[in-house]
N, C-alpha and C. Protein backbone atom coordinates (compact mmCIF):
# COMPACT_ATOMS: atom_id res chain seq x y z
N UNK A 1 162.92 136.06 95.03
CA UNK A 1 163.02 135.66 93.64
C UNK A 1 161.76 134.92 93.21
N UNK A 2 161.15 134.32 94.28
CA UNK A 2 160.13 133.08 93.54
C UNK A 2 159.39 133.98 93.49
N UNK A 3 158.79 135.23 94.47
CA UNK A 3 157.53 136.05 93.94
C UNK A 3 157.94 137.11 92.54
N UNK A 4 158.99 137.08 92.10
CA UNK A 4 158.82 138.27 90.94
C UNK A 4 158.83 136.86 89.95
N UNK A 5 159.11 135.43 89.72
CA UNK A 5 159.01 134.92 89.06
C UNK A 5 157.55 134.12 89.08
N UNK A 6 156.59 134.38 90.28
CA UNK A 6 155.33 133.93 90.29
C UNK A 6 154.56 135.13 89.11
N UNK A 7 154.69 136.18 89.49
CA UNK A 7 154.04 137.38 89.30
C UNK A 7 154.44 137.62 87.80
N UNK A 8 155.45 137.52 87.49
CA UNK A 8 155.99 137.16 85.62
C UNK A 8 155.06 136.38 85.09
N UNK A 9 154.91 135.16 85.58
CA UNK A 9 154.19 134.37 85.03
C UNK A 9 152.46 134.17 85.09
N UNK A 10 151.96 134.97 85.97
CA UNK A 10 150.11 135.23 86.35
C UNK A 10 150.30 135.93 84.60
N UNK A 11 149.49 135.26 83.83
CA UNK A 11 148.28 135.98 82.61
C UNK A 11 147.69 136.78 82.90
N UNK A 12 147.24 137.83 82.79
CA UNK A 12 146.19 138.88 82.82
C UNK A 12 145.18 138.57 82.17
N UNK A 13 144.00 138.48 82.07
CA UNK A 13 142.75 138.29 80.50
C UNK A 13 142.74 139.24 80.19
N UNK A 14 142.81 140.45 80.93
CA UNK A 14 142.61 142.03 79.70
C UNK A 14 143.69 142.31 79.04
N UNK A 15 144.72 141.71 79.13
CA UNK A 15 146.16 142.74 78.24
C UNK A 15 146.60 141.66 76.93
N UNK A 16 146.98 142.29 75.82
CA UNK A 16 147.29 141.63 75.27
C UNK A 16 148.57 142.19 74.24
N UNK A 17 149.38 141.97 73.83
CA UNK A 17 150.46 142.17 73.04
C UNK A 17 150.57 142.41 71.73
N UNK A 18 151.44 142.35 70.94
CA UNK A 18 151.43 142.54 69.55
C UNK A 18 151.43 141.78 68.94
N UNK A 19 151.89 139.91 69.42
CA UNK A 19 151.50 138.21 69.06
C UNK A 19 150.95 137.73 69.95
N UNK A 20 150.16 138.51 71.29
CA UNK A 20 149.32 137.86 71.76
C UNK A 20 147.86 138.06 71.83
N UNK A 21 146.86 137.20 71.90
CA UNK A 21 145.47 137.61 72.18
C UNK A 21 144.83 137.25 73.19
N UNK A 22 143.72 137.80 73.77
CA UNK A 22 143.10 137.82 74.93
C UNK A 22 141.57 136.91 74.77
N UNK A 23 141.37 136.28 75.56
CA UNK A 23 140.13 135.68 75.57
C UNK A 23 139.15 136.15 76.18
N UNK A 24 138.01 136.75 75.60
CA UNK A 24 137.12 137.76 75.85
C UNK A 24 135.68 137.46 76.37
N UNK A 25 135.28 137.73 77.59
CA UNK A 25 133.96 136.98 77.94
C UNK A 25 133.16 136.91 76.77
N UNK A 26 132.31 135.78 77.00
CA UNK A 26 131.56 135.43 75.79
C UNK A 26 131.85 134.68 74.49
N UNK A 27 133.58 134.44 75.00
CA UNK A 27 133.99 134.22 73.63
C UNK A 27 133.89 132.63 73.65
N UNK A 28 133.96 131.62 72.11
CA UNK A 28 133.76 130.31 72.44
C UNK A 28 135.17 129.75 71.75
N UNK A 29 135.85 128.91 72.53
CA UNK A 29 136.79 128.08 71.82
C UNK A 29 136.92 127.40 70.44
N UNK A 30 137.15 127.76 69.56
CA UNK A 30 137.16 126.88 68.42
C UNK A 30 137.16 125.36 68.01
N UNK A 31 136.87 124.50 67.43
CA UNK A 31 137.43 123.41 67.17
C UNK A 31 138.82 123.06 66.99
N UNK A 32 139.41 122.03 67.65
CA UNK A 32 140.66 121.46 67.23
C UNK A 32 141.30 120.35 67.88
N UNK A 33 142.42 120.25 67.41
CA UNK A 33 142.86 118.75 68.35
C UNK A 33 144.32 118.71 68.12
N UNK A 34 144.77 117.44 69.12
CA UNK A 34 146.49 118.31 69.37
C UNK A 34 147.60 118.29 67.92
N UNK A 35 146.52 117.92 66.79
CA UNK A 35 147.28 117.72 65.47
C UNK A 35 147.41 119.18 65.64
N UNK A 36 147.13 120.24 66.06
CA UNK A 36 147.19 121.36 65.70
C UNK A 36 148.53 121.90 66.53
N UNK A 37 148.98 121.20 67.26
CA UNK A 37 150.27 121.52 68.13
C UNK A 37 151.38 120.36 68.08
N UNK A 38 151.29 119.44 67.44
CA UNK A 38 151.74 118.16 67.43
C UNK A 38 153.68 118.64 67.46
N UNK A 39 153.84 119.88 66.34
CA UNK A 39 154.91 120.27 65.99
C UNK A 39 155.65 120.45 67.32
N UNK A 40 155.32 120.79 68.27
CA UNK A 40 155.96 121.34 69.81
C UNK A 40 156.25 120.12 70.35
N UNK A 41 156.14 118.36 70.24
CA UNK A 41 156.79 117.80 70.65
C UNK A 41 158.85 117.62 70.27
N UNK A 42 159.52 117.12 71.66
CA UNK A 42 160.61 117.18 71.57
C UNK A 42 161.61 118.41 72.80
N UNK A 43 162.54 118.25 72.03
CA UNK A 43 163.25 119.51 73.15
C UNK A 43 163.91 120.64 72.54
N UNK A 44 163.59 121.39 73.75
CA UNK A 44 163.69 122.77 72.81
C UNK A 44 163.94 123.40 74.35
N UNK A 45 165.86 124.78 73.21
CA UNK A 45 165.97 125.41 74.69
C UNK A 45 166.48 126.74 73.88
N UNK A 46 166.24 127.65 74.83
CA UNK A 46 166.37 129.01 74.57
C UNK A 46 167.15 129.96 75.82
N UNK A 47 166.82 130.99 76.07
CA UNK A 47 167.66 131.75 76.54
C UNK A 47 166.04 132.88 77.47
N UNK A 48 165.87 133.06 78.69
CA UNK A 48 164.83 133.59 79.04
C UNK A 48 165.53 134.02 80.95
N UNK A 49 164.71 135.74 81.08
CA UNK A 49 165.23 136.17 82.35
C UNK A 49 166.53 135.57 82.81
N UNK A 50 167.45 136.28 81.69
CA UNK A 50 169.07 136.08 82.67
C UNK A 50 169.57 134.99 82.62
N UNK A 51 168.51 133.72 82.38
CA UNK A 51 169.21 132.09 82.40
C UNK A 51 169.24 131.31 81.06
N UNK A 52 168.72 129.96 81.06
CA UNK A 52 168.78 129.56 79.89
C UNK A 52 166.94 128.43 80.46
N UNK A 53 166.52 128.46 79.21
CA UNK A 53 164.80 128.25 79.29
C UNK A 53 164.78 127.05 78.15
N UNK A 54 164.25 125.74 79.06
CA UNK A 54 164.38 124.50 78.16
C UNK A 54 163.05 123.91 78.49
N UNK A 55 162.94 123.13 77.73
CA UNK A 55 161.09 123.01 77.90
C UNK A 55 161.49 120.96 76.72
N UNK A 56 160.03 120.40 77.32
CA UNK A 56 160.64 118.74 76.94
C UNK A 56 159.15 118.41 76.19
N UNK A 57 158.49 118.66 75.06
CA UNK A 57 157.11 118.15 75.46
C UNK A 57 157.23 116.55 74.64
N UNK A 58 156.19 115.94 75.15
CA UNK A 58 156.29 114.47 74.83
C UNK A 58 155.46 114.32 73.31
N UNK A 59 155.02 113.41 72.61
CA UNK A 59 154.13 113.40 71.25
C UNK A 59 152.41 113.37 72.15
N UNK A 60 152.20 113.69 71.31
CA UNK A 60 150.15 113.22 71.58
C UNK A 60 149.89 112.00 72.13
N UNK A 61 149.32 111.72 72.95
CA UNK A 61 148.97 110.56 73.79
C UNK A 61 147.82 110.18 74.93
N UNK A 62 146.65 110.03 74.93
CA UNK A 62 146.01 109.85 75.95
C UNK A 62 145.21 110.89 75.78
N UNK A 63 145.03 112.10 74.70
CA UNK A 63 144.62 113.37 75.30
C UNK A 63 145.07 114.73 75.03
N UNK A 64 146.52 114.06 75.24
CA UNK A 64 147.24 115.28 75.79
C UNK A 64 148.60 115.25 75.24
N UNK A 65 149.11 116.51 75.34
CA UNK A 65 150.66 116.64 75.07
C UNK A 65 151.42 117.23 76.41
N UNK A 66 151.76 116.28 77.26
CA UNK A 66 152.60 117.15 78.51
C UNK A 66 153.88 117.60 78.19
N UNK A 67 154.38 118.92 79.17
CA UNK A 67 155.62 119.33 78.63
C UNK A 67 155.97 119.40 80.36
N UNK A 68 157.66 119.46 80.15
CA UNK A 68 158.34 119.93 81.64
C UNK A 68 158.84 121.30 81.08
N UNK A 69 159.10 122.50 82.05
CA UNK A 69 160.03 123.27 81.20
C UNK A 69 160.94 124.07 82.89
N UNK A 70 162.59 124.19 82.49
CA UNK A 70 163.39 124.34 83.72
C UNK A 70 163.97 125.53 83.37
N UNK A 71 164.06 126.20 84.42
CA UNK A 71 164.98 127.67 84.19
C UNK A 71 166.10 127.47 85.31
N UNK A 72 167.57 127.72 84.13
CA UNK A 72 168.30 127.27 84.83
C UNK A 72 169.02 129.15 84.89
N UNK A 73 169.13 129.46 86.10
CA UNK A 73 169.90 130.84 86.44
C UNK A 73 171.11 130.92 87.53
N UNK A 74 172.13 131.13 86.88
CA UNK A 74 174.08 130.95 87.13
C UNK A 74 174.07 129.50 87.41
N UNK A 75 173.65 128.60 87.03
CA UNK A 75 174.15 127.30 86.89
C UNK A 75 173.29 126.81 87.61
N UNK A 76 172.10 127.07 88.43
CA UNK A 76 171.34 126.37 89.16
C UNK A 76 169.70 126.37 89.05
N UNK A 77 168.90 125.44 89.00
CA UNK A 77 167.55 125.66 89.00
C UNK A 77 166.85 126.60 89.88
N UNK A 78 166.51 127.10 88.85
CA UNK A 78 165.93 128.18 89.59
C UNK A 78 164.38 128.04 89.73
N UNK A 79 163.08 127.42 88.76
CA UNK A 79 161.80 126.76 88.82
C UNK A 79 161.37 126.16 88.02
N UNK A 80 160.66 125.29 87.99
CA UNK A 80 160.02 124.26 86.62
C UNK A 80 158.69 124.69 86.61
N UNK A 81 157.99 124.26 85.59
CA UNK A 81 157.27 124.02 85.09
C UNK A 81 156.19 122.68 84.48
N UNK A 82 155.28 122.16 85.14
CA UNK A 82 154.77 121.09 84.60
C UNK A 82 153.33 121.19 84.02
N UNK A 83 152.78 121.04 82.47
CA UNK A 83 151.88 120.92 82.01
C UNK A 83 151.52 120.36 81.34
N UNK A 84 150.57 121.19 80.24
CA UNK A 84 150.16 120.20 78.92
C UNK A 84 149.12 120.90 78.19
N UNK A 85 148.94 120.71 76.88
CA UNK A 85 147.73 120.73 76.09
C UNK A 85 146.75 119.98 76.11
N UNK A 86 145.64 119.85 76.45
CA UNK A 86 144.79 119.23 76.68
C UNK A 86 143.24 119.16 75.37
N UNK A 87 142.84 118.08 75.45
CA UNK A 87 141.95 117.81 74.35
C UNK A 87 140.47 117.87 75.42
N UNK A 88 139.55 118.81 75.46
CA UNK A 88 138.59 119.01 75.99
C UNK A 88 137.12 119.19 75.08
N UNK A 89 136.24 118.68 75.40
CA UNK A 89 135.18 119.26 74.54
C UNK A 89 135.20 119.80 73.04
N UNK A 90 136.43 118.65 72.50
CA UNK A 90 136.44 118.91 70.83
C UNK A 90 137.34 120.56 70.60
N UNK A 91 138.22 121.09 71.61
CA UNK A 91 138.63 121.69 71.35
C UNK A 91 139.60 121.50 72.73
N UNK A 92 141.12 122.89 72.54
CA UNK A 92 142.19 122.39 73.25
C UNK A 92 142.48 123.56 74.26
N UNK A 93 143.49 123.01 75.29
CA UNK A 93 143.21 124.38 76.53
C UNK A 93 144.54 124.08 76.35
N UNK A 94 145.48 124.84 77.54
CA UNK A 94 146.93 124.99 77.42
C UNK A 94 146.66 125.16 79.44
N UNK A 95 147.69 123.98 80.28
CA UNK A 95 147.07 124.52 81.22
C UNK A 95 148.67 124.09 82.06
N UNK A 96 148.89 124.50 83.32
CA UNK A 96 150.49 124.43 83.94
C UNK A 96 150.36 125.12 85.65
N UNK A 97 151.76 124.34 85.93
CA UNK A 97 151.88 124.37 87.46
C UNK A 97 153.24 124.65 87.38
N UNK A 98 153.20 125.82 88.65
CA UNK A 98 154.76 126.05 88.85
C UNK A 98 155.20 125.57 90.33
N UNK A 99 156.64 125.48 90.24
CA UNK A 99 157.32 124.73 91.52
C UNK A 99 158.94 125.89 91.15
N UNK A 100 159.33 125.42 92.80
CA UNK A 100 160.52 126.32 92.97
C UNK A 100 161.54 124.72 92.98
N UNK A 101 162.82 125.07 92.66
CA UNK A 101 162.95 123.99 92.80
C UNK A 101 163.47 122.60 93.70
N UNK A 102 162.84 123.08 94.64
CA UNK A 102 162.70 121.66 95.41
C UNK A 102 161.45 121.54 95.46
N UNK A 103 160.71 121.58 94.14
CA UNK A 103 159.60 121.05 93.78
C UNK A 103 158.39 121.75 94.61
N UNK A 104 158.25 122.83 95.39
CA UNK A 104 157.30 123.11 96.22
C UNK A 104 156.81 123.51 95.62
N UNK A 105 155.22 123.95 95.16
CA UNK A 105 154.62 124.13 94.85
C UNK A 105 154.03 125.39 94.79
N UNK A 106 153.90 126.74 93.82
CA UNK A 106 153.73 127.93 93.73
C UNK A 106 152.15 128.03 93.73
N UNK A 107 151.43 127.24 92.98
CA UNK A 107 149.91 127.55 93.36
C UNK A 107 149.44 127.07 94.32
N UNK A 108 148.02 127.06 94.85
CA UNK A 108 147.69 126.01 95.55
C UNK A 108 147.42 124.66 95.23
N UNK A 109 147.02 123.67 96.06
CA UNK A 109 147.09 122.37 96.00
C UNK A 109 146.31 122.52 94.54
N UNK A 110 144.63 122.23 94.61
CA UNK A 110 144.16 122.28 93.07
C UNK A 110 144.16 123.43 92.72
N UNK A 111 144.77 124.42 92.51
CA UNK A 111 144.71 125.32 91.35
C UNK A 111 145.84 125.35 90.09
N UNK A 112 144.81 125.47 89.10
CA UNK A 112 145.70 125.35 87.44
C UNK A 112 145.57 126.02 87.13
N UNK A 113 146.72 126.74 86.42
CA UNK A 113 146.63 128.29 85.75
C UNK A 113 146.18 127.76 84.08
N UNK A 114 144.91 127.87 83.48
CA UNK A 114 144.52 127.29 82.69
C UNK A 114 144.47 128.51 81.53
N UNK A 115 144.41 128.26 80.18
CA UNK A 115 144.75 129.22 79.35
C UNK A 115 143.73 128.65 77.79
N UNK A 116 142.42 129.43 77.52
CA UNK A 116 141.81 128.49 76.33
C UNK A 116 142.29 128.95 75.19
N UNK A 117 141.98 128.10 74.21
CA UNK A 117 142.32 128.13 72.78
C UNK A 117 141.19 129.53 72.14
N UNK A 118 142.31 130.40 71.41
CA UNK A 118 141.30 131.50 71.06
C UNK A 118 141.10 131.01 69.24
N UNK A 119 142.54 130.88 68.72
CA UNK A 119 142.50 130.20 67.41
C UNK A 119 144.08 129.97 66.81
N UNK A 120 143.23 128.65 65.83
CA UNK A 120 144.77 128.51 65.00
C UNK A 120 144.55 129.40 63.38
N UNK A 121 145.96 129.70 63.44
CA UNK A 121 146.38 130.71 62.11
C UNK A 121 147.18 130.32 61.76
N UNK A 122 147.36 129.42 60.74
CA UNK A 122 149.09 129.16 59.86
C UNK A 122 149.58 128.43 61.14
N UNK A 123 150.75 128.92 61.10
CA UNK A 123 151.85 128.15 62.04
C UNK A 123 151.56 129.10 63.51
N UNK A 124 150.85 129.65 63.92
CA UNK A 124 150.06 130.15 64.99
C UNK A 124 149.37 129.35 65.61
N UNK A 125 149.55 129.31 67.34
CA UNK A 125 148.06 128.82 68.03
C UNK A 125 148.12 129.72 68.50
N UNK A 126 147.12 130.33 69.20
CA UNK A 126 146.44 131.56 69.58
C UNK A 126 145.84 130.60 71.06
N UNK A 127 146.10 130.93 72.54
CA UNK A 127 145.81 130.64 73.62
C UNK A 127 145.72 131.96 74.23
N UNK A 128 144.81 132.45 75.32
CA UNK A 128 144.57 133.60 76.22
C UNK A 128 146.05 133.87 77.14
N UNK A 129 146.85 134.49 76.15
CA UNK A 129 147.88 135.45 76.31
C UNK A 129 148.82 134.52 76.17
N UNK A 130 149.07 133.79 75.62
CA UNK A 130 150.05 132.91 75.38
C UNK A 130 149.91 132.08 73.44
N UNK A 131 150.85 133.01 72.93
CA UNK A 131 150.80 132.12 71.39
C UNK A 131 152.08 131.71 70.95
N UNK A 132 151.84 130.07 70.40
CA UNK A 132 152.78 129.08 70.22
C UNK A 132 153.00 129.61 68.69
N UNK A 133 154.19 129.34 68.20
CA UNK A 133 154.63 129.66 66.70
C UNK A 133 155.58 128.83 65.84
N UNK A 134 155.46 128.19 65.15
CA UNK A 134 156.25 127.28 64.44
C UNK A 134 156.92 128.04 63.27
N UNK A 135 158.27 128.39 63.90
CA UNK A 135 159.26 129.33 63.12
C UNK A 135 159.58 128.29 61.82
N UNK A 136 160.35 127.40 62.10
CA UNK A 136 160.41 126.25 61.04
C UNK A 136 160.90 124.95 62.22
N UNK A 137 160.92 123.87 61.08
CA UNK A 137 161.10 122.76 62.03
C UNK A 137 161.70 122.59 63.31
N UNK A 138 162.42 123.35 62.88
CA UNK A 138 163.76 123.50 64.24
C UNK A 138 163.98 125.05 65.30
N UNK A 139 162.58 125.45 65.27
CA UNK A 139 162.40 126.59 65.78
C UNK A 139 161.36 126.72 66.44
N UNK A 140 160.65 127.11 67.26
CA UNK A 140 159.62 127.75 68.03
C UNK A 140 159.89 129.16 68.62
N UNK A 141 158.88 130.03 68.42
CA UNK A 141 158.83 130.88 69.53
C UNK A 141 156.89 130.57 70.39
N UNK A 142 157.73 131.15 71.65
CA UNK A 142 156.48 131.34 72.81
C UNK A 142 156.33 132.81 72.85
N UNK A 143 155.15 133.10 72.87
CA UNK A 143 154.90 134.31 73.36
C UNK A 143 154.34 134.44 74.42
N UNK A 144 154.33 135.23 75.90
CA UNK A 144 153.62 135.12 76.71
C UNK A 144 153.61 136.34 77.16
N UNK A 145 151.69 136.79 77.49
CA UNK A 145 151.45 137.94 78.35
C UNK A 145 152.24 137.70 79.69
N UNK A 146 152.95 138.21 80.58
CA UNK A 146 153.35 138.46 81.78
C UNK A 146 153.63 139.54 82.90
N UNK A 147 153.09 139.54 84.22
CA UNK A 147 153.08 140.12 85.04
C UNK A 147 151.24 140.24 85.31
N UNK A 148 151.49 140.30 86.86
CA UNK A 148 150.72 140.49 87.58
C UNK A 148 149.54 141.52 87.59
N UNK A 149 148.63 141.71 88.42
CA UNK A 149 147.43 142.85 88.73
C UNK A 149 148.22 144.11 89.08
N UNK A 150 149.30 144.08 90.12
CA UNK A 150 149.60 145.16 90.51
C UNK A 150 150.66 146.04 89.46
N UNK A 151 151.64 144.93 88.70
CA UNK A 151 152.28 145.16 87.34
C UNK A 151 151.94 145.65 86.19
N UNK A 152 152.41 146.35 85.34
CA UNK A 152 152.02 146.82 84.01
C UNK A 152 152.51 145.08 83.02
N UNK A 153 151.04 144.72 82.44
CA UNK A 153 151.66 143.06 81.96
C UNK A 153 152.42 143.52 80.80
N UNK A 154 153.28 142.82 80.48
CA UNK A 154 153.78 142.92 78.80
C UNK A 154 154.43 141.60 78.07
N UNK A 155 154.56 141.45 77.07
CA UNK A 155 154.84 140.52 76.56
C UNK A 155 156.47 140.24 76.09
N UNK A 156 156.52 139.11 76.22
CA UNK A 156 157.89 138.56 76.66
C UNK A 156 157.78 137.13 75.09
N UNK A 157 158.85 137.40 75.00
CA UNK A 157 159.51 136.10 73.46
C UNK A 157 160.19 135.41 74.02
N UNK A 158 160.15 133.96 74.08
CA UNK A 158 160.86 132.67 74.41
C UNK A 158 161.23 131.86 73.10
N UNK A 159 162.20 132.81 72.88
CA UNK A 159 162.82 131.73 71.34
C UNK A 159 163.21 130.42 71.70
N UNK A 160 162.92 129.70 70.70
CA UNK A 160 163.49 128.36 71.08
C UNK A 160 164.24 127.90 70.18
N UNK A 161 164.86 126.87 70.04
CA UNK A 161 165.82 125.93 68.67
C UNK A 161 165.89 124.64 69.60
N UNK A 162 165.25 123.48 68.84
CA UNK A 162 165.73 122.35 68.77
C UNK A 162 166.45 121.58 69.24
N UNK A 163 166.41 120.99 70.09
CA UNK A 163 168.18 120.38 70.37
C UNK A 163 167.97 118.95 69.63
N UNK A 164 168.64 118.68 69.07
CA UNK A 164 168.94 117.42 68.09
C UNK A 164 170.26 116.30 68.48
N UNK A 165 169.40 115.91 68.56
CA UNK A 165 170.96 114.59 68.83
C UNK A 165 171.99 113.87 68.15
């Protein structure tokens, strides 16, 4: 299970979707800062591969916006997720680590599956195969390129809604 859920989750840089875009050698990151994602703090859970897909991100702080996000499949954790948006060189990256869950660790020690800012559009961020979307207040979708080198990649929708207290 953890390798078809490693291999889901590897980005491709050449493939890209019908809401996603690819970051193209040569290409340069735009200007921006996490006002441009600010909307994605809070909690937010959806429904993703068979389980249910909840994700926590915190407000702007330090830098950065970290998020946790847990996939829970027939009642049990199945892997998390720990990252963040990051404020780099006047513009923003999207970058994350996966774990199974007793926390072991799917990449290696330092490796970050890092993802740059291609552009913002409206309620669009545009990241290398991954675009954030601000449906309305109480909504997000994720889009993400997924699957591996040896896989045909395709793109996958992570609706989200709000959870409100």
């Amino acid at each position: 299970m953890r390798q078809f859920f490693m291999l889901c989750f590897f980005v491709t840089i050449s493939s890209k979707g019908q809401n996603t875009l690819s970051f193209k050698k040569g290409d340069i990151s735009p200007k921006a800062s996490l006002t441009e994602v600010a909307w994605m703090e809070g909690h937010w859970k959806g429904e993703a591969f068979g389980g249910i897909a909840e994700d926590l991100w915190s407000p702007p702080s330090g830098g950065s916006m970290m998020f946790v996000f847990r996939h829970i499949l027939e009642g049990k954790v199945n892997f998390y997720e720990i990252g963040h948006f990051r404020e780099i060189d006047g513009t923003l990256v999207f970058e994350l680590k996966h774990f199974n869950a007793d926390l072991k660790g799917w990449e290696e020690k330092n490796v970050v599956q890092t993802f740059k800012l291609i552009k913002v559009d409206g309620n669009r961020v545009y990241f290398d195969g991954f675009t954030f979307e601000k449906v309305t207040p109480n909504e997000v979708n994720i889009y993400a390129i997924i699957g591996g080198k040896e896989q045909n990649p395709k793109e996958i929708l992570f609706n989200y809604k709000k959870v409100l207290r």
